[in-house]
Protein backbone atom coordinates (compact mmCIF):
# COMPACT_ATOMS: atom_id res chain seq x y z
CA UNK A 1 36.70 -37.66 101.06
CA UNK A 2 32.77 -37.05 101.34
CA UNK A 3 33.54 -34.22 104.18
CA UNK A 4 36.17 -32.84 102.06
CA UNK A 5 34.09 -32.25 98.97
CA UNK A 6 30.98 -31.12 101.18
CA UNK A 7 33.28 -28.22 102.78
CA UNK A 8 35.13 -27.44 99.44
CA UNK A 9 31.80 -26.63 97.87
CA UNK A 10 30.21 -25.13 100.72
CA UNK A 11 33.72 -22.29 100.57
CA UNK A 12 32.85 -21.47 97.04
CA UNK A 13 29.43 -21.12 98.00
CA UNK A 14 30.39 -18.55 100.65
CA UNK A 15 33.31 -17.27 98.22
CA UNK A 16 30.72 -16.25 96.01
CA UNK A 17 28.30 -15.03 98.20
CA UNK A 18 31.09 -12.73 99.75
CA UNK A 19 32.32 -11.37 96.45
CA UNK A 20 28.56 -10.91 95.67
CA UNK A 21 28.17 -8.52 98.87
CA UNK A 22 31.41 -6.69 98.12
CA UNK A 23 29.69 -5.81 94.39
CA UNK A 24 26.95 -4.45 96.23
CA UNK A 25 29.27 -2.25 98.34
CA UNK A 26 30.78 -0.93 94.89
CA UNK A 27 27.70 0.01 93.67
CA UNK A 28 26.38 1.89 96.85
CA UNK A 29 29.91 3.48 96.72
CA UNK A 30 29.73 4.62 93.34
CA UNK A 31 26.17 6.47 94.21
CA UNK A 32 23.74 3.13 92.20
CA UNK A 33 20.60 2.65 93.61
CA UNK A 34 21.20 -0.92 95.07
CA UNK A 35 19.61 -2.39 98.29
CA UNK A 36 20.85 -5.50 99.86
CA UNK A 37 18.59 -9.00 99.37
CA UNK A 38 18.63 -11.35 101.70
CA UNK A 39 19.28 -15.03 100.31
CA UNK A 40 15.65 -16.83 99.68
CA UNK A 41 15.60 -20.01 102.11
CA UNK A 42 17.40 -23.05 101.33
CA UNK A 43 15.59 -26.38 101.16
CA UNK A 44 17.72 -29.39 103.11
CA UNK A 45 16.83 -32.05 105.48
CA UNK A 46 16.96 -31.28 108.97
CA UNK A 47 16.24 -33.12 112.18
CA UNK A 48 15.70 -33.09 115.70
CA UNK A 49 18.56 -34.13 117.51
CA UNK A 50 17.60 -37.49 120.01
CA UNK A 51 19.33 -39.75 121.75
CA UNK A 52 19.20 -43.26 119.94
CA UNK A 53 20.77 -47.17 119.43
CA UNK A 54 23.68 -46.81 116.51
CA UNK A 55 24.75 -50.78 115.18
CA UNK A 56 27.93 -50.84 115.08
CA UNK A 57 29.92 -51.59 111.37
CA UNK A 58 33.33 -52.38 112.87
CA UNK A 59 35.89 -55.07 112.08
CA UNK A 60 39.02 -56.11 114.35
CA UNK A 61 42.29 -57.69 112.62
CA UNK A 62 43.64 -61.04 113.93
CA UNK A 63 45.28 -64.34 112.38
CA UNK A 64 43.45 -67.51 111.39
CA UNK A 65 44.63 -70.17 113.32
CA UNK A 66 43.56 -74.24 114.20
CA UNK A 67 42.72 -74.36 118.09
CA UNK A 68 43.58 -78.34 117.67
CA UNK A 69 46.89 -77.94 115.86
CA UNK A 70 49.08 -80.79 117.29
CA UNK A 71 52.87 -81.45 116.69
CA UNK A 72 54.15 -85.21 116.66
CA UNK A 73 57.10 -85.95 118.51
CA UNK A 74 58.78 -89.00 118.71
CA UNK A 75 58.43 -90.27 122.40
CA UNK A 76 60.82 -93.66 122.01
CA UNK A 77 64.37 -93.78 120.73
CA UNK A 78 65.17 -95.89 117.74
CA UNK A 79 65.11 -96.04 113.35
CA UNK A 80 62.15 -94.71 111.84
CA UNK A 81 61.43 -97.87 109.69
CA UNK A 82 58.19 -96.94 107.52
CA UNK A 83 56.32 -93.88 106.93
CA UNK A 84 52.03 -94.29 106.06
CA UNK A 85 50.73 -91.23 104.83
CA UNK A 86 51.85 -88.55 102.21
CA UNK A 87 52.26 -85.32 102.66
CA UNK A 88 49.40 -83.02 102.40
CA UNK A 89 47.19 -85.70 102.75
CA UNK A 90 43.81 -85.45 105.20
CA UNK A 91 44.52 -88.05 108.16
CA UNK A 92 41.76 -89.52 110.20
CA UNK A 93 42.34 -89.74 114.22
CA UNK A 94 44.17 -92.62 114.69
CA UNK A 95 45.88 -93.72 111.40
CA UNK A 96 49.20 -94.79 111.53
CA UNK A 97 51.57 -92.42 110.53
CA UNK A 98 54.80 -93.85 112.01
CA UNK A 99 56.56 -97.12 112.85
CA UNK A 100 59.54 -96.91 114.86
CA UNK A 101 61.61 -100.87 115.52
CA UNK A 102 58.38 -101.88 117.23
CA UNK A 103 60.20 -105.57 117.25
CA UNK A 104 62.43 -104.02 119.53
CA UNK A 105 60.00 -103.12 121.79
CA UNK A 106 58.23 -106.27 121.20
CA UNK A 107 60.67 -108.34 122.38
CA UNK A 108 61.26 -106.18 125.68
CA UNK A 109 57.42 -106.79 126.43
CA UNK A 110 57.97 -110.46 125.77
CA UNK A 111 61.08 -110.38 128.29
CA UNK A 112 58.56 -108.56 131.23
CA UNK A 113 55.76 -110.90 130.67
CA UNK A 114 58.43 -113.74 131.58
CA UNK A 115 59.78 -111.45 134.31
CA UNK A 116 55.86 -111.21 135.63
CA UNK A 117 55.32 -114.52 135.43
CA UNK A 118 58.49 -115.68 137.41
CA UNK A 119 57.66 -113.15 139.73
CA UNK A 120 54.22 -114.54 140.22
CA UNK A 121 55.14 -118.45 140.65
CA UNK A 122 57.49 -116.89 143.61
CA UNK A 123 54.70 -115.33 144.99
CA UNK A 124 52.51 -118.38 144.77
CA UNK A 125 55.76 -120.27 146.60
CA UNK A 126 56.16 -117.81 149.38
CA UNK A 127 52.54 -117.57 149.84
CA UNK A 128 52.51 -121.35 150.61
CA UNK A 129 55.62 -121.28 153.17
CA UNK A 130 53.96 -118.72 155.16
CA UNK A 131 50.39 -120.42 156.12
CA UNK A 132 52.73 -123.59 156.51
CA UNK A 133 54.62 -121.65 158.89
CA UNK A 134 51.33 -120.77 160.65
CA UNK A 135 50.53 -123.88 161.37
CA UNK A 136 53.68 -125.00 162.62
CA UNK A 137 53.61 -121.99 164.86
CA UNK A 138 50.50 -122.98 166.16
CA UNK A 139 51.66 -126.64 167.48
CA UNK A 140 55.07 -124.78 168.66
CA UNK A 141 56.78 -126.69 166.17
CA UNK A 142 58.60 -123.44 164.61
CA UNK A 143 59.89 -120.15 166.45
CA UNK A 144 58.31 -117.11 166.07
CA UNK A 145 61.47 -115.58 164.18
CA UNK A 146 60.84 -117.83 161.60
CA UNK A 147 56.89 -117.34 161.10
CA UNK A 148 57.50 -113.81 161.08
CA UNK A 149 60.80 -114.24 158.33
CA UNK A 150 58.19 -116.39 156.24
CA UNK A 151 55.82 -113.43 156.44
CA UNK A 152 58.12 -110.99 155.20
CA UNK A 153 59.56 -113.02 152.31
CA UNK A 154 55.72 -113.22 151.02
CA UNK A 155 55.44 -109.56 151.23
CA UNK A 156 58.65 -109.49 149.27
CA UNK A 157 56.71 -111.91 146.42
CA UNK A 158 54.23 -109.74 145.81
CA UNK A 159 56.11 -106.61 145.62
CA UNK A 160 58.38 -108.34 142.74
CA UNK A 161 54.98 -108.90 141.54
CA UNK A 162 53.59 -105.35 141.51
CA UNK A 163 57.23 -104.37 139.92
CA UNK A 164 57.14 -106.77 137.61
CA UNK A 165 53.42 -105.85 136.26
CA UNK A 166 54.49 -102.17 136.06
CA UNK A 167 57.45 -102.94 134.35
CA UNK A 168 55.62 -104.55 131.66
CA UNK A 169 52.99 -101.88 131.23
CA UNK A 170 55.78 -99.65 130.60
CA UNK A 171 56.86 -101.87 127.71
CA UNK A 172 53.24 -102.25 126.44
CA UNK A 173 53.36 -98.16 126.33
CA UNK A 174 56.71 -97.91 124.89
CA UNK A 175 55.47 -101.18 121.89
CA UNK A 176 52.61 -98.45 121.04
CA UNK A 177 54.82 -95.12 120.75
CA UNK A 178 56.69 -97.56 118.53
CA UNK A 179 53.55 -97.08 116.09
CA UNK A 180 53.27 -93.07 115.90
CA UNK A 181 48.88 -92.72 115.33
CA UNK A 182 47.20 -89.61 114.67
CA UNK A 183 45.91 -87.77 117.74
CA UNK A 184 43.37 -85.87 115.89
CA UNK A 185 41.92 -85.61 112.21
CA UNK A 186 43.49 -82.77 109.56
CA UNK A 187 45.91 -81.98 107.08
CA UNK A 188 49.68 -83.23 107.69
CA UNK A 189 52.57 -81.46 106.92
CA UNK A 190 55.66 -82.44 105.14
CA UNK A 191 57.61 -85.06 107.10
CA UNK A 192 60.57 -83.72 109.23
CA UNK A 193 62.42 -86.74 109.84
CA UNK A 194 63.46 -89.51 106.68
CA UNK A 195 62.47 -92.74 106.76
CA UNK A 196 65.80 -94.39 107.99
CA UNK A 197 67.27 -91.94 110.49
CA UNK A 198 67.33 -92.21 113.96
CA UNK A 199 65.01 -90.62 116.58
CA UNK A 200 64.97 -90.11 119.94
CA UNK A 201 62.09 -88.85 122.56
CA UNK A 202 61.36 -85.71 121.80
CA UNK A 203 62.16 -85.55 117.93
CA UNK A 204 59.76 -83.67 115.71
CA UNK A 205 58.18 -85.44 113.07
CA UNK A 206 55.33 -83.60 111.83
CA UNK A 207 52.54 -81.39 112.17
CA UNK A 208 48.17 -82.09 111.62
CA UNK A 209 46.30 -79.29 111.40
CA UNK A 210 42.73 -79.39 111.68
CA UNK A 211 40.97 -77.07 108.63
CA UNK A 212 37.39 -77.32 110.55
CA UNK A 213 36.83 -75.59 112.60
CA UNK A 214 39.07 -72.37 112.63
CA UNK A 215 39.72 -69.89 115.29
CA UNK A 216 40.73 -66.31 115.55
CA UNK A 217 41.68 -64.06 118.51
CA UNK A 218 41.45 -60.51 118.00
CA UNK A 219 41.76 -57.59 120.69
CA UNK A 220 38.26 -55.24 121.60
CA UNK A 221 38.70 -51.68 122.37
CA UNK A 222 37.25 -51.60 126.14
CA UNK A 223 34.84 -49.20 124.77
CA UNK A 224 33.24 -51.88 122.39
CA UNK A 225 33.87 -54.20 124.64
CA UNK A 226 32.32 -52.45 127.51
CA UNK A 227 28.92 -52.04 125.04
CA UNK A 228 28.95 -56.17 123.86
CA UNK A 229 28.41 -57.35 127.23
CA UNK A 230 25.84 -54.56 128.04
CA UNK A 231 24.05 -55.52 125.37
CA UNK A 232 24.52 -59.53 126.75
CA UNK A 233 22.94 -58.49 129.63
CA UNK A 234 22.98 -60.48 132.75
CA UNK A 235 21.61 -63.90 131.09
CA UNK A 236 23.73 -63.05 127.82
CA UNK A 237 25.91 -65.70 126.30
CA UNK A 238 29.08 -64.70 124.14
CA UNK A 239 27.82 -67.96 121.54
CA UNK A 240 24.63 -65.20 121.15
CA UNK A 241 26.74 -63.38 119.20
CA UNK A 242 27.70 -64.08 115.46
CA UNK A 243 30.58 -62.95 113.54
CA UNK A 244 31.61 -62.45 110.35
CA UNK A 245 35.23 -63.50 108.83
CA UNK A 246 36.33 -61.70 105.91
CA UNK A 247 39.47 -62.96 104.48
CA UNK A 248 41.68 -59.95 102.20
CA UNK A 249 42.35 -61.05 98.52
CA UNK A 250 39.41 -63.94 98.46
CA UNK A 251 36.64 -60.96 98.17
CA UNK A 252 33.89 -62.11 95.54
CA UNK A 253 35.41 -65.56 95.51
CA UNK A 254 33.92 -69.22 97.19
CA UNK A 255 35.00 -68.99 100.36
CA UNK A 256 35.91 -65.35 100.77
CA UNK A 257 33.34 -64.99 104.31
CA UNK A 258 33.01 -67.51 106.85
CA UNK A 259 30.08 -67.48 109.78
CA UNK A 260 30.17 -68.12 113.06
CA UNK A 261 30.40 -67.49 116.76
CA UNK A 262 31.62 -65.46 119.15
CA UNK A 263 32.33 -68.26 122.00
CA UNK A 264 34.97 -65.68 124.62
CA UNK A 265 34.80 -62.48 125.78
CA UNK A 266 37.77 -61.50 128.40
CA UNK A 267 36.73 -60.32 131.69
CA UNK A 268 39.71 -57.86 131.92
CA UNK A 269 41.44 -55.47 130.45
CA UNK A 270 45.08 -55.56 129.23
CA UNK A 271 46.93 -53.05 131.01
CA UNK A 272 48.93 -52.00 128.03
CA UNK A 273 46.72 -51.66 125.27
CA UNK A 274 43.52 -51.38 126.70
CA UNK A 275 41.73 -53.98 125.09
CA UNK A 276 40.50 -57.03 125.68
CA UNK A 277 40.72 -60.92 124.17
CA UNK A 278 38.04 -61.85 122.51
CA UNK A 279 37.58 -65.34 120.11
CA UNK A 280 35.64 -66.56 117.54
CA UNK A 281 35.36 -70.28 115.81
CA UNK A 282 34.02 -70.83 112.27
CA UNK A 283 33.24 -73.60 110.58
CA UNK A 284 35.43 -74.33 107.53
CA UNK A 285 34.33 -77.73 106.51
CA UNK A 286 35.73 -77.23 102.64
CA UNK A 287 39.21 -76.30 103.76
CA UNK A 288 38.65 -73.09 101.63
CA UNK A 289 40.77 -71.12 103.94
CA UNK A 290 43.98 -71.83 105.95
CA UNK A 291 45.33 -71.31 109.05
CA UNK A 292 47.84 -68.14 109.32
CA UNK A 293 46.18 -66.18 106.74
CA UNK A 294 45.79 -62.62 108.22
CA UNK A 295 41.54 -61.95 108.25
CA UNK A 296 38.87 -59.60 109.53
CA UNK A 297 36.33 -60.16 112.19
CA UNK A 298 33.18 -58.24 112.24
CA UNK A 299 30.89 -58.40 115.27
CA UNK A 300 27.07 -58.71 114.43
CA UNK A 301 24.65 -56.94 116.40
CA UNK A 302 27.07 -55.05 118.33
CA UNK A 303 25.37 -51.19 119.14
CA UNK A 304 26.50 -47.92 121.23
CA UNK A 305 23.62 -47.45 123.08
CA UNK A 306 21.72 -44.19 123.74
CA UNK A 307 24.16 -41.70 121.78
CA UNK A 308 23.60 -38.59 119.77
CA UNK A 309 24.15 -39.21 116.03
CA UNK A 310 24.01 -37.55 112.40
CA UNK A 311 24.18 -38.91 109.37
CA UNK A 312 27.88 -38.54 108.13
CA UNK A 313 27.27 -36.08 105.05
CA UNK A 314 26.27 -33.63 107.57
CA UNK A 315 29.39 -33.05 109.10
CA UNK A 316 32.05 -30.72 107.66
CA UNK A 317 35.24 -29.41 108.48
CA UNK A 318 35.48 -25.84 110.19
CA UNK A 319 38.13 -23.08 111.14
CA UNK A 320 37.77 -24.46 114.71
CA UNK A 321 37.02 -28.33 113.93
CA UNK A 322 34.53 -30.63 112.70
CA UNK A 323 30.97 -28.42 112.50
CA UNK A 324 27.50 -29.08 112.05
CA UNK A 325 24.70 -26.87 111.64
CA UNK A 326 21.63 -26.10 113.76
CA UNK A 327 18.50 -23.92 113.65
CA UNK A 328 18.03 -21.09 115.83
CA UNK A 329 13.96 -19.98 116.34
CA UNK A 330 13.95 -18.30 113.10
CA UNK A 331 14.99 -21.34 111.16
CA UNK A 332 18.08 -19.65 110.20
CA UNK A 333 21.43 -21.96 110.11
CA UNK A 334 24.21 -21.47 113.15
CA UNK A 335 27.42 -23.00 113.10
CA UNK A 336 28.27 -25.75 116.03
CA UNK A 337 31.48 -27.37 116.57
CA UNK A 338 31.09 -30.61 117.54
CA UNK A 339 33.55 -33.96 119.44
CA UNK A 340 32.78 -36.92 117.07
CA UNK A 341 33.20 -40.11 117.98
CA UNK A 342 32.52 -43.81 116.55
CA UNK A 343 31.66 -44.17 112.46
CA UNK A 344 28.86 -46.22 112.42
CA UNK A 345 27.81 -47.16 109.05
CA UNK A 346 26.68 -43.95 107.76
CA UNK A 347 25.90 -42.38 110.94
CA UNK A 348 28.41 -40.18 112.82
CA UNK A 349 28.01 -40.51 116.77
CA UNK A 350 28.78 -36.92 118.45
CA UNK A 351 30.10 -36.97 121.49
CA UNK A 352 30.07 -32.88 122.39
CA UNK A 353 28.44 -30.45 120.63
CA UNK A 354 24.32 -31.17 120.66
CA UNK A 355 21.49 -31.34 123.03
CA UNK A 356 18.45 -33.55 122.53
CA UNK A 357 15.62 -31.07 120.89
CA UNK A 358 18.19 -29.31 118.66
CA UNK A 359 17.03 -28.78 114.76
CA UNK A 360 20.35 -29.97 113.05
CA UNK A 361 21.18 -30.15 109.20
CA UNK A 362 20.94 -33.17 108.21
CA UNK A 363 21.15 -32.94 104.33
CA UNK A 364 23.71 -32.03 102.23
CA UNK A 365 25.65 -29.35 104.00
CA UNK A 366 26.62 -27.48 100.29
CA UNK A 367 24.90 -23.99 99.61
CA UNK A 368 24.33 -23.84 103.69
CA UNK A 369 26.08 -21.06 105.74
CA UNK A 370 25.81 -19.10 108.90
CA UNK A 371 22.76 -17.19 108.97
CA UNK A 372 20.66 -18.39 105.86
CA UNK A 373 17.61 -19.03 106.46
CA UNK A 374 16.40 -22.59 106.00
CA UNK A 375 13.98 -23.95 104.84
CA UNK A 376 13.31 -27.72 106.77
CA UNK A 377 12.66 -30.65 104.56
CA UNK A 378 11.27 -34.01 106.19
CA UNK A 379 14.39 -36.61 107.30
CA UNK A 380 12.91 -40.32 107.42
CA UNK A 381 16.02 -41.53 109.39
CA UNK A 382 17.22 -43.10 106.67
CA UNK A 383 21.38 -42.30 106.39
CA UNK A 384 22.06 -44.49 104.30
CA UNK A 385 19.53 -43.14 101.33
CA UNK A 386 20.69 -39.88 102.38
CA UNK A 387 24.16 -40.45 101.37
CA UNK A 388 23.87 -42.07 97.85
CA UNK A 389 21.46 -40.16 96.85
CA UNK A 390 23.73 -36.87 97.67
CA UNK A 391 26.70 -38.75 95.74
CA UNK A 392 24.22 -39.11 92.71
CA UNK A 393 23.21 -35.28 92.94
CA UNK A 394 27.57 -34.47 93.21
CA UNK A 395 28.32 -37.29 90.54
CA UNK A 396 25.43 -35.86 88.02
CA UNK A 397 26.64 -32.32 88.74
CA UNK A 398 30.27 -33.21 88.16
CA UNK A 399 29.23 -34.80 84.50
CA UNK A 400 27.72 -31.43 83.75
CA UNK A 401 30.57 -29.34 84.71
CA UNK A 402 32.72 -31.45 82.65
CA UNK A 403 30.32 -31.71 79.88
CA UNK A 404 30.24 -27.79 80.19
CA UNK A 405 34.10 -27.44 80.05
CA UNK A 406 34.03 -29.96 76.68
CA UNK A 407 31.42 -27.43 75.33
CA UNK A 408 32.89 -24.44 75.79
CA UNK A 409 36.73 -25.67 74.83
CA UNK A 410 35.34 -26.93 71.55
CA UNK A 411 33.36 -23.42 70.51
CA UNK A 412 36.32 -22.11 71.52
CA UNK A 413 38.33 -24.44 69.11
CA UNK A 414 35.19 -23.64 66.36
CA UNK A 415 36.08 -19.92 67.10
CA UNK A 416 39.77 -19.76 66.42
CA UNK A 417 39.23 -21.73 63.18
CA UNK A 418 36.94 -19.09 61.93
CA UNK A 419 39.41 -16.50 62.30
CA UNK A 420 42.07 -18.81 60.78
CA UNK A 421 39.74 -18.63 58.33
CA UNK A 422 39.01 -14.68 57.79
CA UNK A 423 42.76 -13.89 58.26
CA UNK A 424 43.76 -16.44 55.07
CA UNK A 425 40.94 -14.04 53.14
């Protein structure tokens, strides 16, 4: 909109200057003394063009989410007898949220402690028949067969044993799936299954969320991402880098920005979009904002690095493309198509178009045209100055105009009742 206004009023400038020229013509034509003046020099901020590092002021589009959201599942089969917690509620890591016929379970552990202890008194039994055996075979009293049979029934004892102890830790895991717990700490949902109804392993029951901390994954241009680990360097961490959440809707409101850290930067580029994956966790530890709300991530600190660069207001719109103007050795202004690149703030970055050392315009492109002469007014680098105080001098001028047009439709109004007046007489 700012380039659009800048080139409308730099055409009527021109417009007027042409129709100015073409009175002159009439004049010589029709035999009036009348010499040609060239326009007095025009006062506007101009700079010499160098190569410089532009901050980035860019923000990337991605989806809140919880990098510990977990999803309970039932993992034993039976009636889901009680529930603990309501929905909505904040759970702590393991609470009891569940109880599935844990007697039933119960009782199946008591049953392989039995089954463990049987299997141990066999042990003990075939333990003692095989050093008797030993000895017998040692005063030739018993065959070698039967030394070697006693052998292999103790080896038998203690594998019931082994069984028998793994079958009863696979009770003691099945008694505590009986009593569903909170892996981690956050918000529950709703329940899926009624108290009453009957699970199986693999039934969904609910889902925690944690609210703090929250994580988004958004996609880098290879360009910017090609710059952020440039400017990491070789020691560079991505945690160096903070960024900034702003959520749509919650603007001015508690809540509405969120700070943290970049903590992973992809080392490759996706083949089909040319990007690459970046993440960023923020700490949330009000619950303010939710997971699944969509957001924007801005980047702090992130820079294209030694690039040519104007400050926006100074680029217009041309019959062959964006334009800029530059100073020849007589300080008069010369149009220069230009390749733009990035927005940064209020800077433009140029890709094609100017050399280091150029004089370029730098103010406020209206009342400029090919060959004026210019007159060079002192930039202090400061774009963003630059820019509001050339929408004060367009919004000020604007109030005039239309205070002008009020003025001169109300004389007019003032003039037509007069004659009203004089033609009732």
């Amino acid at each position: 909109m700012k380039k659009m206004i800048h080139s409308t009023r730099a055409s009527l400038v021109t417009l007027i200057a042409a129709l100015a020229l073409a009175a002159c013509g009439q004049d010589q034509t029709q035999g009036a003394p009348a010499q040609q003046q060239e326009a007095p020099p025009h006062a506007v901020e101009v700079a010499e063009v160098v190569r410089q590092d532009i901050p980035l002021n860019k923000s990337y589009p991605s989806l809140l989410r919880s990098d510990s959201e977990v999803t309970l599942v039932a993992r034993v089969s039976g009636f889901l007898e009680e529930r603990h917690f309501e929905a909505g509620q904040l759970v702590e890591q393991g609470d009891r949220l569940y109880t599935i016929e844990p007697d039933l379970y119960q009782a199946t552990v008591n049953q392989r402690e039995a089954d463990l202890q049987s299997a141990r008194a066999e042990q003990a039994r075939a333990q003692r028949d095989a050093q008797r055996f030993e000895q017998l075979l040692s005063q030739n009293s018993v065959s070698r067969q039967q030394y070697d049979q006693a052998l292999a029934e103790q080896r038998v004892a203690q594998a019931s044993v082994a069984q028998a102890e793994a079958a009863l830790t696979s009770a003691n895991l099945d008694l505590g799936y009986a009593n569903v717990t909170a892996p981690v700490s956050g918000m529950i949902s709703l329940s899926q299954i009624n108290v009453g109804n009957l699970v199986s392993p693999g039934s969904e029951l609910a889902t925690i969320t944690p609210l703090d901390p929250l994580e988004v994954r958004f996609q880098l241009p290879q360009r910017d991402a090609f710059e952020l680990r440039r400017q990491l360097g070789e020691g560079g961490n991505a945690s160096d880098i903070s960024a900034n959440l702003t959520i749509p809707g919650l603007s001015g409101s508690s809540g509405s920005e969120l700070v943290g850290q970049l903590n992973f930067l992809g080392s490759r580029v996706d083949a089909g979009t040319s990007t690459v994956q970046a993440s960023a966790s923020f700490a949330n530890p009000d619950g303010a904002v939710l997971p699944g709300q969509f957001v924007r991530v801005r980047l702090e600190g992130l820079k294209r690095f030694n690039v040519i660069a104007v400050p926006e207001i100074a680029v217009t719109q041309g019959l062959m493309g964006p334009r800029v103007f530059v100073l020849d050795e007589e300080s008069k202004a010369r149009e220069r198509t230009v390749q733009l690149g990035d927005v940064a703030g209020p800077w433009q970055i140029i890709v094609d178009g100017l050399e280091e050392g150029e004089r370029v315009v730098v103010g406020d492109p209206a009342g400029v045209e090919p060959g004026r002469i210019i007159e060079p007014k002192r930039f202090d680098g400061n774009a963003e100055q630059l820019v509001e105080s050339v929408e004060q001098a367009e919004t000020q001028e604007q109030q005039a105009q239309a205070e002008a047009a009020a003025a001169m439709t109300e004389d007019a109004g003032d003039m037509s009742a007069d004659e009203g007046e004089e033609g009732a007489q």
